[in-house]
C-alpha atoms as a PDB file:
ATOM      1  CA  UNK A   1      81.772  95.634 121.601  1.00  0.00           C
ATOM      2  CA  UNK A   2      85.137  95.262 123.371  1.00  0.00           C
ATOM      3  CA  UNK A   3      84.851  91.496 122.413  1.00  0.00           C
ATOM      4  CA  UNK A   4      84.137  92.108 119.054  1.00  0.00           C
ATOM      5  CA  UNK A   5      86.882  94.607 118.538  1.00  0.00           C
ATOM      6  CA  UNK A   6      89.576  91.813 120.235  1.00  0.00           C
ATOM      7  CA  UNK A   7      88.607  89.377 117.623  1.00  0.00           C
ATOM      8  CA  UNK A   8      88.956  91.437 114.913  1.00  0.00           C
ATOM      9  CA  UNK A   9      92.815  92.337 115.527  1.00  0.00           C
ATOM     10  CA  UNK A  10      93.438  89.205 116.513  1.00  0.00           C
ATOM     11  CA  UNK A  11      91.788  88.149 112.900  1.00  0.00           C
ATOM     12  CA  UNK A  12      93.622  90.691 111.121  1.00  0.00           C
ATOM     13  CA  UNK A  13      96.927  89.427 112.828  1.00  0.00           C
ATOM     14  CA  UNK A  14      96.210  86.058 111.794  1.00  0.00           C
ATOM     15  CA  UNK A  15      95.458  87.236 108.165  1.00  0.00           C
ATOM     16  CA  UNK A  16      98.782  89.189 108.271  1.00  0.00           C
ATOM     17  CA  UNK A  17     100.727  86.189 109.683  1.00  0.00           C
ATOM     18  CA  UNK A  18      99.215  84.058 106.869  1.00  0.00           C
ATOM     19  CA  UNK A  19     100.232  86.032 104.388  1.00  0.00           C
ATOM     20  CA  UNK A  20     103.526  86.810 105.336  1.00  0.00           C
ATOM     21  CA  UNK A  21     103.767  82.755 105.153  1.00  0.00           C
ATOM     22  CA  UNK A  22     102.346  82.904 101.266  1.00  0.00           C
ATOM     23  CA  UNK A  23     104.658  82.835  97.953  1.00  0.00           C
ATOM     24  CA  UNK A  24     103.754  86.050  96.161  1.00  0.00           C
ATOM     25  CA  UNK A  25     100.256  85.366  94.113  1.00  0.00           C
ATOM     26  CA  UNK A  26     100.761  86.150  90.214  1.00  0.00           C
ATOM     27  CA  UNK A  27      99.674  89.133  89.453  1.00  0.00           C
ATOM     28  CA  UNK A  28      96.798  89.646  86.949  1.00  0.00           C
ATOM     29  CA  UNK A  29      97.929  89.091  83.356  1.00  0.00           C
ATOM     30  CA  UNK A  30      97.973  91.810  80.834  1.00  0.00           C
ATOM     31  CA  UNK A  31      94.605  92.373  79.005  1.00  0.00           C
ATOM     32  CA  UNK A  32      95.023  91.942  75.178  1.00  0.00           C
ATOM     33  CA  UNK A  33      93.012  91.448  72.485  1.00  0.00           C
ATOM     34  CA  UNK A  34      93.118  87.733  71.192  1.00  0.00           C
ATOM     35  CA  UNK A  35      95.279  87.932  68.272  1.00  0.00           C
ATOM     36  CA  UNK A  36      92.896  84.983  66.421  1.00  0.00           C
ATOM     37  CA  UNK A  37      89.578  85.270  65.926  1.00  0.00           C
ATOM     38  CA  UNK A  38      87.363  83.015  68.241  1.00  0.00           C
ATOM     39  CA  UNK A  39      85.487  80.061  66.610  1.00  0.00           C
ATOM     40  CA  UNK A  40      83.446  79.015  68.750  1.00  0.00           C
ATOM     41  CA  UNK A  41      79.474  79.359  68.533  1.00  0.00           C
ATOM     42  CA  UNK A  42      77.997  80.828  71.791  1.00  0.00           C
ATOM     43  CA  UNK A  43      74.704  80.488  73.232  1.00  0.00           C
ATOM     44  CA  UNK A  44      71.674  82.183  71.950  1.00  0.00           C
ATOM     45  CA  UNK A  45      69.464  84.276  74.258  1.00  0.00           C
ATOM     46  CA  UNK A  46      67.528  83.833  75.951  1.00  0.00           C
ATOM     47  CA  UNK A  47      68.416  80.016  77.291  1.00  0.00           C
ATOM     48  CA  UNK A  48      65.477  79.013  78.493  1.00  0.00           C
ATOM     49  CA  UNK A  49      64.241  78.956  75.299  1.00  0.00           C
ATOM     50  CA  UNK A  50      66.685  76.265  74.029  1.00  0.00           C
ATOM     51  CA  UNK A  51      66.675  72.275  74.604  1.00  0.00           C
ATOM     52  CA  UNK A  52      68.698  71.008  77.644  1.00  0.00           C
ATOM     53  CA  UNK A  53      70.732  69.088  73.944  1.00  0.00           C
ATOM     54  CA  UNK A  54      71.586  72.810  73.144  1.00  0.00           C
ATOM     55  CA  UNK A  55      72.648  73.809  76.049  1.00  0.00           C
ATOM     56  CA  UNK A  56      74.726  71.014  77.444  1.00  0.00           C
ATOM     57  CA  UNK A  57      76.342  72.059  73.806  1.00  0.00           C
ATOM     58  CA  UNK A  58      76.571  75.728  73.769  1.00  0.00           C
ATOM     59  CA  UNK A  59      78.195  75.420  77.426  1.00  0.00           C
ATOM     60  CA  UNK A  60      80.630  73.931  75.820  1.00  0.00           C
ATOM     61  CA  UNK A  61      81.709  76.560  73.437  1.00  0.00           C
ATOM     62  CA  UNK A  62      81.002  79.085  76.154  1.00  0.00           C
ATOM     63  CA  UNK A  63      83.827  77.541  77.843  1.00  0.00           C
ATOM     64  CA  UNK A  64      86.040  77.259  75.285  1.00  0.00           C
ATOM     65  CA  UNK A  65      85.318  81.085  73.918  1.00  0.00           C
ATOM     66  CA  UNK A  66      86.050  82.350  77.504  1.00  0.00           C
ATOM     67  CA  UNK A  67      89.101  80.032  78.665  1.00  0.00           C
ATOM     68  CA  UNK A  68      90.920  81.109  75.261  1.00  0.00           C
ATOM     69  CA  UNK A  69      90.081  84.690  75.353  1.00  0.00           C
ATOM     70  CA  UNK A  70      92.334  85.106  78.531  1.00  0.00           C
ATOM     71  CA  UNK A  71      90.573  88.003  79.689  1.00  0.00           C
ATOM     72  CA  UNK A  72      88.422  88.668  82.782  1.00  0.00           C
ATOM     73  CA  UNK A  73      85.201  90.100  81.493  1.00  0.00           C
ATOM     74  CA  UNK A  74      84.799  86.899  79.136  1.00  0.00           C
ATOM     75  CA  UNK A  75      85.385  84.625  81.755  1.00  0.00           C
ATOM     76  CA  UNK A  76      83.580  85.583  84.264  1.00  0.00           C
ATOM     77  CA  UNK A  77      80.257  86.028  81.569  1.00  0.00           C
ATOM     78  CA  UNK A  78      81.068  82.386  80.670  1.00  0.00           C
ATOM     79  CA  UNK A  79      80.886  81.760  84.719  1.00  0.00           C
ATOM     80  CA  UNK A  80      77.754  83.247  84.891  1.00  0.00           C
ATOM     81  CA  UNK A  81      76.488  81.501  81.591  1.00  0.00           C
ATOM     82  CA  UNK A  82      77.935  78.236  83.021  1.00  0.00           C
ATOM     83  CA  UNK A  83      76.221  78.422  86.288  1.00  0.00           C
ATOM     84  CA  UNK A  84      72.662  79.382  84.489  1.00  0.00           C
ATOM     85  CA  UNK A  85      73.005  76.081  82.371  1.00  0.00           C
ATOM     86  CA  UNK A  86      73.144  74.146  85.805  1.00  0.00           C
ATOM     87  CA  UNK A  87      70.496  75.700  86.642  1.00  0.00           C
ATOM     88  CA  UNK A  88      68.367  74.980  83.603  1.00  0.00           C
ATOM     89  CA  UNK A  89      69.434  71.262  83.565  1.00  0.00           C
ATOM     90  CA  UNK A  90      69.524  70.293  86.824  1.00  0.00           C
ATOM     91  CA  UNK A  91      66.450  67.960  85.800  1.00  0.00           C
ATOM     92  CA  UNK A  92      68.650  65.841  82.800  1.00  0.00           C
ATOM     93  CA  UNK A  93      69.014  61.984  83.944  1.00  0.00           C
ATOM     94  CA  UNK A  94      72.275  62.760  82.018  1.00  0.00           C
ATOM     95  CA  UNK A  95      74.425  63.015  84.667  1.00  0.00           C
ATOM     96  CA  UNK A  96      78.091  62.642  82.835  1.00  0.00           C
ATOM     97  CA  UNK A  97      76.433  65.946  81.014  1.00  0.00           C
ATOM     98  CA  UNK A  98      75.882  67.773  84.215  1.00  0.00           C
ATOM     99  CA  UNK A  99      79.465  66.992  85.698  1.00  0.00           C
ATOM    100  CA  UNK A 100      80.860  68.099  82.627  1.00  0.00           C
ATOM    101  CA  UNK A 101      79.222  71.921  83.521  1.00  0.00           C
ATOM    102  CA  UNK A 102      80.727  71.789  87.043  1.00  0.00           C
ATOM    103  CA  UNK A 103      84.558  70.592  85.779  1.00  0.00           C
ATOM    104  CA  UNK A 104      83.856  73.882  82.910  1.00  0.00           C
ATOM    105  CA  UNK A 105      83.411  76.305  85.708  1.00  0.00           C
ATOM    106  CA  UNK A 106      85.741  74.688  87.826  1.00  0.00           C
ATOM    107  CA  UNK A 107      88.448  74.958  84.602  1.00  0.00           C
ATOM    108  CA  UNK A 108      87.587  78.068  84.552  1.00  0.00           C
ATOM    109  CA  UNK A 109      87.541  79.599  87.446  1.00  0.00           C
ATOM    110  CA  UNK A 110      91.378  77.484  87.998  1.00  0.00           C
ATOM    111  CA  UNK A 111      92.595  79.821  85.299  1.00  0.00           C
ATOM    112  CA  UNK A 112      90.846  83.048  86.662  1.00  0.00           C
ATOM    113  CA  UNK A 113      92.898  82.402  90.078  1.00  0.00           C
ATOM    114  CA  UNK A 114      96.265  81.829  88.159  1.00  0.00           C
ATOM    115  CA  UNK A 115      95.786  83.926  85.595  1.00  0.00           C
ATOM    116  CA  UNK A 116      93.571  86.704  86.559  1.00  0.00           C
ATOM    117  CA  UNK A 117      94.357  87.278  90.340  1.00  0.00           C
ATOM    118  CA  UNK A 118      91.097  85.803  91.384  1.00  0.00           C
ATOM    119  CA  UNK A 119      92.518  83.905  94.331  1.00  0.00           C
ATOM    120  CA  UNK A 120      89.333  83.580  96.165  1.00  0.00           C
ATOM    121  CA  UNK A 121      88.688  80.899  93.873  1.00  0.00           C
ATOM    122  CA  UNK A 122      91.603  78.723  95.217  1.00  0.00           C
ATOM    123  CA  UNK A 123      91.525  80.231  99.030  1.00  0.00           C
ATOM    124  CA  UNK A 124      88.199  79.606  99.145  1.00  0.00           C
ATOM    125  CA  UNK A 125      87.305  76.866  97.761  1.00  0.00           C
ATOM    126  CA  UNK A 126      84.603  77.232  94.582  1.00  0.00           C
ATOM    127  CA  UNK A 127      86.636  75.045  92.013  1.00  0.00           C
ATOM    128  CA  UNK A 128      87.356  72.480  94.698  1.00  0.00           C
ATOM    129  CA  UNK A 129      83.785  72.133  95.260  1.00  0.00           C
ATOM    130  CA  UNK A 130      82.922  72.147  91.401  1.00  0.00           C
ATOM    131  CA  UNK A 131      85.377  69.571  91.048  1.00  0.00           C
ATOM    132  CA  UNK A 132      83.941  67.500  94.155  1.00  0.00           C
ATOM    133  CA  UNK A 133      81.185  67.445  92.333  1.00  0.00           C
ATOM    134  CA  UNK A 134      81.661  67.020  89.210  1.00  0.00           C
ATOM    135  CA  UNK A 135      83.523  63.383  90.240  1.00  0.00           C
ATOM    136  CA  UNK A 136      80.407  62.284  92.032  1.00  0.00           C
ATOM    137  CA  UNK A 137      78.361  62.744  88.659  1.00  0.00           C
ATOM    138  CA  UNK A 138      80.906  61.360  86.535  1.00  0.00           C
ATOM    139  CA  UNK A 139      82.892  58.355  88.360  1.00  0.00           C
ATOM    140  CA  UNK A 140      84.515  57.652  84.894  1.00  0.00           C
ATOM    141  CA  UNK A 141      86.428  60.719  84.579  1.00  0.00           C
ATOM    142  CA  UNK A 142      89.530  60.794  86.406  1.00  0.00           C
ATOM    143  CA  UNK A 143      90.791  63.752  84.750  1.00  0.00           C
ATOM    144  CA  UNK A 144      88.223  65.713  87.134  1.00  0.00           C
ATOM    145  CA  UNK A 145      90.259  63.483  90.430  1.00  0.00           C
ATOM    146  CA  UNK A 146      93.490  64.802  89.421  1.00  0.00           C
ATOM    147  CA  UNK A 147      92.529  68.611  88.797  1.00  0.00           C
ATOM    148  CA  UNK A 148      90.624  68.015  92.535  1.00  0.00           C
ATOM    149  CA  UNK A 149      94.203  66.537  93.639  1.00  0.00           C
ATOM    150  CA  UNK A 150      96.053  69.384  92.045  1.00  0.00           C
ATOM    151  CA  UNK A 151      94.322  72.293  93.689  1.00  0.00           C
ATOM    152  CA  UNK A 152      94.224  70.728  97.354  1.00  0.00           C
ATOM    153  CA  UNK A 153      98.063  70.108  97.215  1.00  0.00           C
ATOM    154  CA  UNK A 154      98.473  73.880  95.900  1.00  0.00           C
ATOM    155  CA  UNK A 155      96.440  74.720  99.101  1.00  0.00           C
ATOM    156  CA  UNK A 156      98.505  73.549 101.001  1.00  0.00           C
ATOM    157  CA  UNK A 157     101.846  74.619  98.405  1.00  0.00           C
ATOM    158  CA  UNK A 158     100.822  77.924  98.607  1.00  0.00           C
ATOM    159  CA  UNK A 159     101.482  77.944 102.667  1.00  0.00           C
ATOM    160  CA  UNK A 160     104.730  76.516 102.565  1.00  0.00           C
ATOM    161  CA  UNK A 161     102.949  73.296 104.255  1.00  0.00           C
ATOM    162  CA  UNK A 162     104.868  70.876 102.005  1.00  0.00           C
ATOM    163  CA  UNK A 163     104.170  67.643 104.459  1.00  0.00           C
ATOM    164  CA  UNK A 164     100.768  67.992 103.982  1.00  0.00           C
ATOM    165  CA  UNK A 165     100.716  69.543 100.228  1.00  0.00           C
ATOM    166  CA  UNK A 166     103.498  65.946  99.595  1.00  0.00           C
ATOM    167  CA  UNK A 167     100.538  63.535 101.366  1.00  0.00           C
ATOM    168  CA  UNK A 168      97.763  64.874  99.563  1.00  0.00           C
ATOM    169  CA  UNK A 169      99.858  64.626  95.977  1.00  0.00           C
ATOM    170  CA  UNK A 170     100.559  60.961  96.165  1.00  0.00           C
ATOM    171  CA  UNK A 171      97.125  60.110  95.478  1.00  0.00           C
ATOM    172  CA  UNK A 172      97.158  61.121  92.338  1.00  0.00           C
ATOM    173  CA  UNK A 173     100.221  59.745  91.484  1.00  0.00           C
ATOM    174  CA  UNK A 174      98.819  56.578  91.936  1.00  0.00           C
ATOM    175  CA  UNK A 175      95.832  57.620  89.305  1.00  0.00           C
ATOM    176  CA  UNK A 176      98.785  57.895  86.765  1.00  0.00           C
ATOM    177  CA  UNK A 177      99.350  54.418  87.035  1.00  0.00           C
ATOM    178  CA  UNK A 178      95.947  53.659  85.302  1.00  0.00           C
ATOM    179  CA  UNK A 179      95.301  56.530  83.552  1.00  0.00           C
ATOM    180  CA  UNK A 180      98.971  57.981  82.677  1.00  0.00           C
ATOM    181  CA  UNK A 181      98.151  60.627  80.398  1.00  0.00           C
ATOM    182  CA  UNK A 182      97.180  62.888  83.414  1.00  0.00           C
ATOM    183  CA  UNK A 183     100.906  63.574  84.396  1.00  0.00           C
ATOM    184  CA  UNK A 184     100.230  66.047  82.179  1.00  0.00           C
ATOM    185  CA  UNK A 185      97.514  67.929  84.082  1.00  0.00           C
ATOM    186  CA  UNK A 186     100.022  67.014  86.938  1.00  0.00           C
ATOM    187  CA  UNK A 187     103.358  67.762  86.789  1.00  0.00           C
ATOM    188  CA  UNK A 188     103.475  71.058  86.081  1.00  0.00           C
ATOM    189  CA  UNK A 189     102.420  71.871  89.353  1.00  0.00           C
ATOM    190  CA  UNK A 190     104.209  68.934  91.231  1.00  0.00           C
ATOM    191  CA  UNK A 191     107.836  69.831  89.434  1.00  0.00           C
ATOM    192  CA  UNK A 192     108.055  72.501  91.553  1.00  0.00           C
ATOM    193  CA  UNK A 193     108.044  70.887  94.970  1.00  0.00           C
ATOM    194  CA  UNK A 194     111.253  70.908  96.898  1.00  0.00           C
ATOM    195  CA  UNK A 195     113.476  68.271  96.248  1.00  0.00           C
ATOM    196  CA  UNK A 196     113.254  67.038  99.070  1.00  0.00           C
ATOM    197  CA  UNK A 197     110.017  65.509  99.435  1.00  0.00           C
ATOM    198  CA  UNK A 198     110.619  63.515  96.239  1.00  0.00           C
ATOM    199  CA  UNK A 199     108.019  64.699  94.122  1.00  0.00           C
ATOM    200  CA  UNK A 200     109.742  66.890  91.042  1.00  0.00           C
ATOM    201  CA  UNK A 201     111.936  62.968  91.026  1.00  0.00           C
ATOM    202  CA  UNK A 202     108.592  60.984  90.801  1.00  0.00           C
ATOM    203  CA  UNK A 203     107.084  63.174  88.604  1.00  0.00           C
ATOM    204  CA  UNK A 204     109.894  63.136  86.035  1.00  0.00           C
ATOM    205  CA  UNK A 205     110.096  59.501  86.179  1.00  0.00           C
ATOM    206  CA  UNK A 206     106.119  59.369  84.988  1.00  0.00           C
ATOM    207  CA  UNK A 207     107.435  61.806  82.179  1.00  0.00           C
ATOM    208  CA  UNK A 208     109.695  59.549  81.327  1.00  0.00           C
ATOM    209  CA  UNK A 209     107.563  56.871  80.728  1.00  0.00           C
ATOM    210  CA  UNK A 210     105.167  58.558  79.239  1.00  0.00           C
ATOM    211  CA  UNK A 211     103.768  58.429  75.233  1.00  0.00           C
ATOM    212  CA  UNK A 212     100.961  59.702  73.532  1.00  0.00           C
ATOM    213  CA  UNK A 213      97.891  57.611  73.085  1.00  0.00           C
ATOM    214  CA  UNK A 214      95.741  58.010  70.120  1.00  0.00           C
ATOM    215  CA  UNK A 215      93.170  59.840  71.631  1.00  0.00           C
ATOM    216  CA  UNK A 216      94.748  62.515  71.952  1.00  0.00           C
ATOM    217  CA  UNK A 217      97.031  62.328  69.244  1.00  0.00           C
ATOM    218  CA  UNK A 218      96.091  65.670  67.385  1.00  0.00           C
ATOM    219  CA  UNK A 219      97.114  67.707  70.377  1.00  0.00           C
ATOM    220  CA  UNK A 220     100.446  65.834  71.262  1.00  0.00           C
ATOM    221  CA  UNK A 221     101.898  66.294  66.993  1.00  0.00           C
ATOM    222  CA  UNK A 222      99.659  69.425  65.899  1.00  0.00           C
ATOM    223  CA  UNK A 223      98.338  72.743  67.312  1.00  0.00           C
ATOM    224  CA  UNK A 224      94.255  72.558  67.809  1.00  0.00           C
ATOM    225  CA  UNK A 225      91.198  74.630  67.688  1.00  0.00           C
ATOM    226  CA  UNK A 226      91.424  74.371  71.518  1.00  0.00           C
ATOM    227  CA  UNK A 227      94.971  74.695  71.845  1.00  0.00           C
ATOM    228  CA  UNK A 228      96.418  76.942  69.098  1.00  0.00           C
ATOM    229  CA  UNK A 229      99.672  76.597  70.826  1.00  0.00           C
ATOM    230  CA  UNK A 230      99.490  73.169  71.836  1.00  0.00           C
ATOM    231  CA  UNK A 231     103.106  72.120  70.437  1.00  0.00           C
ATOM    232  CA  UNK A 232     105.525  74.537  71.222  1.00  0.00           C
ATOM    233  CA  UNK A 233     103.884  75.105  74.772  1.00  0.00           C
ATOM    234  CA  UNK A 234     103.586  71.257  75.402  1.00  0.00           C
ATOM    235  CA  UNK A 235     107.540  71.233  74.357  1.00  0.00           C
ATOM    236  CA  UNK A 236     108.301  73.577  76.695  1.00  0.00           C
ATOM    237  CA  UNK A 237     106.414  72.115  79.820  1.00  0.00           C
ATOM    238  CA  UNK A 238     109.079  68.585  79.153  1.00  0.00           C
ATOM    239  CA  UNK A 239     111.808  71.059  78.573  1.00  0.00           C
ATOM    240  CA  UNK A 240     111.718  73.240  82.087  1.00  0.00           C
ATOM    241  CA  UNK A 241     110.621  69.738  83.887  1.00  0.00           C
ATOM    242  CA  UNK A 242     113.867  68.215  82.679  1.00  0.00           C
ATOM    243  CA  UNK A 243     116.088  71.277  83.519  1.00  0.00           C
ATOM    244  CA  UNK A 244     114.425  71.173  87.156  1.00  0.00           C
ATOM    245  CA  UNK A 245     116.162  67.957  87.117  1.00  0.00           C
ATOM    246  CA  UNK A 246     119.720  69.241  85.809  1.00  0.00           C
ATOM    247  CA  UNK A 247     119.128  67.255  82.311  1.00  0.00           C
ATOM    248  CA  UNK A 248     120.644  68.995  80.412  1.00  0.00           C
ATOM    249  CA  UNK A 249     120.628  67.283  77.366  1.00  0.00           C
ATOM    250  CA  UNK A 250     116.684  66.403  77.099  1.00  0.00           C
ATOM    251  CA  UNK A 251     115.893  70.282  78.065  1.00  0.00           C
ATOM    252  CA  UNK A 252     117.984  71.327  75.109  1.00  0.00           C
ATOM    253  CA  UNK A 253     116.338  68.502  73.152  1.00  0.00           C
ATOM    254  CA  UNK A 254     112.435  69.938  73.948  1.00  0.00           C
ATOM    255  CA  UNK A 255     113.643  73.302  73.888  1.00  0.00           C
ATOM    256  CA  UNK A 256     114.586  73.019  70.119  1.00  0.00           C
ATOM    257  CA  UNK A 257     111.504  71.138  69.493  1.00  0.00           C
ATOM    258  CA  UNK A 258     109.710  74.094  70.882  1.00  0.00           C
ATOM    259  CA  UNK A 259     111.566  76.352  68.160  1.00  0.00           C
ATOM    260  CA  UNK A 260     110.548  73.903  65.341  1.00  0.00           C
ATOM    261  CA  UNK A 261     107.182  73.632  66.367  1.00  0.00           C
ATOM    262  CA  UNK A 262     104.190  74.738  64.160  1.00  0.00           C
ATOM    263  CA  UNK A 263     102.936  78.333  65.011  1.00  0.00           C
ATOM    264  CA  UNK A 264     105.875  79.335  66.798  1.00  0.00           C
ATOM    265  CA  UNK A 265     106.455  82.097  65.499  1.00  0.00           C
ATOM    266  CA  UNK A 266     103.115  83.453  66.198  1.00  0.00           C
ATOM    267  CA  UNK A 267     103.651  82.639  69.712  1.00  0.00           C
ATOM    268  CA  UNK A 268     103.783  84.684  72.489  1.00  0.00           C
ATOM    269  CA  UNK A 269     105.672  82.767  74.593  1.00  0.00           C
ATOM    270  CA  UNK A 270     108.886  82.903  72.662  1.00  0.00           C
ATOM    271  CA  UNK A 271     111.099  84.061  75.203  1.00  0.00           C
ATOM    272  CA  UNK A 272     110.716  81.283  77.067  1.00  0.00           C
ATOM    273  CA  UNK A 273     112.805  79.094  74.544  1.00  0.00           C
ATOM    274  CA  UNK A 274     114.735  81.743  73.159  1.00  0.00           C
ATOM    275  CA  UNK A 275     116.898  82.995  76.681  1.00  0.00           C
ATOM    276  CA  UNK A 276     117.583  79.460  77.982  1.00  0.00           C
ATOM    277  CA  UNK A 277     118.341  78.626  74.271  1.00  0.00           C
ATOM    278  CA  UNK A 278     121.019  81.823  74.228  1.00  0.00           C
ATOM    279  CA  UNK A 279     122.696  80.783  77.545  1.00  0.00           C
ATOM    280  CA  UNK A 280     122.179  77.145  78.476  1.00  0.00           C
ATOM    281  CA  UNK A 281     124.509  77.489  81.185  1.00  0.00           C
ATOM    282  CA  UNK A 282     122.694  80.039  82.938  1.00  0.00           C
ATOM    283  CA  UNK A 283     119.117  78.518  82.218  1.00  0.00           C
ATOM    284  CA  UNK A 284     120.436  75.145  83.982  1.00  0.00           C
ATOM    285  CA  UNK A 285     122.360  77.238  86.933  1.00  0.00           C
ATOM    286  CA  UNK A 286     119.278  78.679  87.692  1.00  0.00           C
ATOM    287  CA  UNK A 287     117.549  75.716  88.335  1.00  0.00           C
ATOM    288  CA  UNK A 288     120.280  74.032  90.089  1.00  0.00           C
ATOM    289  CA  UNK A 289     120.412  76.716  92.649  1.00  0.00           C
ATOM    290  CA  UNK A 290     117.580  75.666  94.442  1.00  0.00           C
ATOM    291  CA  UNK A 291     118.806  73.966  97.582  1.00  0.00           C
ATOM    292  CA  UNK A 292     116.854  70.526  98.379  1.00  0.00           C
ATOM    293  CA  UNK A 293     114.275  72.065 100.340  1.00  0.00           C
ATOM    294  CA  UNK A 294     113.624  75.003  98.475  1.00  0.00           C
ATOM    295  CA  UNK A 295     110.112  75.473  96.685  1.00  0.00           C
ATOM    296  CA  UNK A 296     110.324  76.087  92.671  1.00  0.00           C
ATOM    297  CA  UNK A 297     106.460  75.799  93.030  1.00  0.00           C
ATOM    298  CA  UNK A 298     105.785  79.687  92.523  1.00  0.00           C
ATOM    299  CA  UNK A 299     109.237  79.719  89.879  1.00  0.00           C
ATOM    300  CA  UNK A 300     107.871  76.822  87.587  1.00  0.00           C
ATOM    301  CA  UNK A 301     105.854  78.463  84.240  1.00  0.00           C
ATOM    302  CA  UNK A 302     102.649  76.826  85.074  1.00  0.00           C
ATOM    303  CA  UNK A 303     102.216  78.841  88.470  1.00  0.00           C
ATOM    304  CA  UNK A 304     102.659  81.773  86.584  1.00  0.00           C
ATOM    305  CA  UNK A 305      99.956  84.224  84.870  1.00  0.00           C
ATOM    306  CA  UNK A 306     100.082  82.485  81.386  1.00  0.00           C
ATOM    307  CA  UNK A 307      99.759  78.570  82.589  1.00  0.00           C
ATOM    308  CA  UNK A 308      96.652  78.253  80.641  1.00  0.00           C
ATOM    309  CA  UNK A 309      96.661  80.361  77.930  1.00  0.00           C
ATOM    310  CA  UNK A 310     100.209  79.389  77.186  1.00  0.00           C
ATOM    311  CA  UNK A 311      98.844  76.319  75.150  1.00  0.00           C
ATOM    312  CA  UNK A 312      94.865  77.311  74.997  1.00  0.00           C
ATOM    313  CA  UNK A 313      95.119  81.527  74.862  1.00  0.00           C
ATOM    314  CA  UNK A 314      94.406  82.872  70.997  1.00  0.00           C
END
């Protein structure tokens, strides 16, 4: 008993200790109603009536329903729904199809820990291991390496370990050089690294270099069904990148082509154009006050309880 009761204050120390050592987690994000009406077609009950097709489809839209709606209750259905689907196909010689399920629930469960104060999802470990396996069952996809990059490096981020969180980014750096377009699912987490251990200056140098392929051409000049807000907020995520850097003449660039985007004015995220807009000098200040090894990572927008639905929230 005496042993028992000496390891669990010494593991309540520890625990203590840890988290004094931890950036302040986002707090859960106000519960709204979605302002636009979803589109998407969910499953119909029960599933185990429907084809392994239907399903593999319906997840889909499951997904999509839940990651937009923003709120807790639809997400963590859609987790539920997600993981039944596994369940029900774990037979399909389709296995692209299958890894798709895992990197859904792993999507989604990333956005309940940022944006719904679910940290046990980063802390311990379920959308890592989704993501694991996701990449095993579809080699192709290297979209699913860099979101399995991203959340070991915040891992580490999140305990101010910034030697370790720097060695395990570079990786996937090295993915951009193949597959560029994933800076994007990238550097909003990497920009906020001190500036010291060179990161936010190799991840602006990818964003310099970067253009839109035609794959994804509707979501780089127009809003979409699965990002209503896919222009203004993609604007803004070049615009605070560049003003990390002290550039101050690109941030005011994206910044106004935030403000001229289409559906800005039904966006939520105004503010974050309009007060650097109304005082440039104190929007850049701010960012130059960080001394050069001094974390941004909990400061940057995508760390914060609307990194998701900023672009993808209705």
């Amino acid at each position: 008993m005496r042993l028992m009761l000496t390891f669990s204050v010494l593991l309540s120390f520890f625990c203590a200790e840890s988290l004094r050592a931890l950036p302040s987690f986002p707090k859960a994000r106000e519960e709204t109603e979605p302002k636009i009406p979803s589109p998407y077609q969910r499953c119909e009950l029960p599933l185990q009536k429907q084809t392994q097709e239907t399903l593999f489809s319906c997840a889909e839209h499951e997904f999509w329903h839940a990651f937009s709606d923003g709120r807790i209750k639809a997400r963590k259905d859609a987790e539920t729904i997600l993981g039944q689907i596994m369940s029900l196909t774990a037979s399909s010689a389709d296995a692209p199809k299958r890894g798709r399920l895992l990197a859904l629930r792993g999507y989604l469960r990333l956005a309940m820990a940022l944006e719904n104060a679910k940290m046990e999802h980063l802390l311990f470990g379920g959308m890592e291991k989704d993501f694991q396996a996701a990449k095993k069952l579809d080699t192709e996809n290297k979209t699913y390496d860099t979101f399995l990059d991203t959340i070991v490096m915040a891992k580490a981020a999140v305990f101010g370990d910034w030697k370790k969180a720097t060695a395990l980014a570079l990786p996937a750096f090295e993915i951009l050089k193949d597959y560029p377009t994933n800076i994007l699912a990238l550097s909003g987490t990497t920009i906020g690294f001190p500036m010291n251990t060179g990161l936010p200056q190799k991840t602006i140098e990818f964003m310099d270099s970067w253009t839109c392929p035609d794959d994804i051409a509707d979501f780089c000049y127009d809003n979409t069904q699965h990002a209503p807000f896919a222009r203004p907020g993609l604007s803004f995520h070049f615009a605070e990148a560049y003003a990390r850097m002290g550039d101050r003449e690109k941030t005011l660039y994206y910044l106004e082509q935030a403000r001229k985007s289409p559906g800005y004015d039904a966006w939520s995220y105004k503010h974050l154009v309009e007060t650097p807009l109304a005082d440039m000098d104190k929007y850049m200040a701010y960012w130059k006050g960080f001394a050069p090894d001094a974390s941004a990572f909990d400061k940057v927008y995508a760390n914060q309880n609307f990194g998701c639905v900023m672009c993808h929230g209705r």
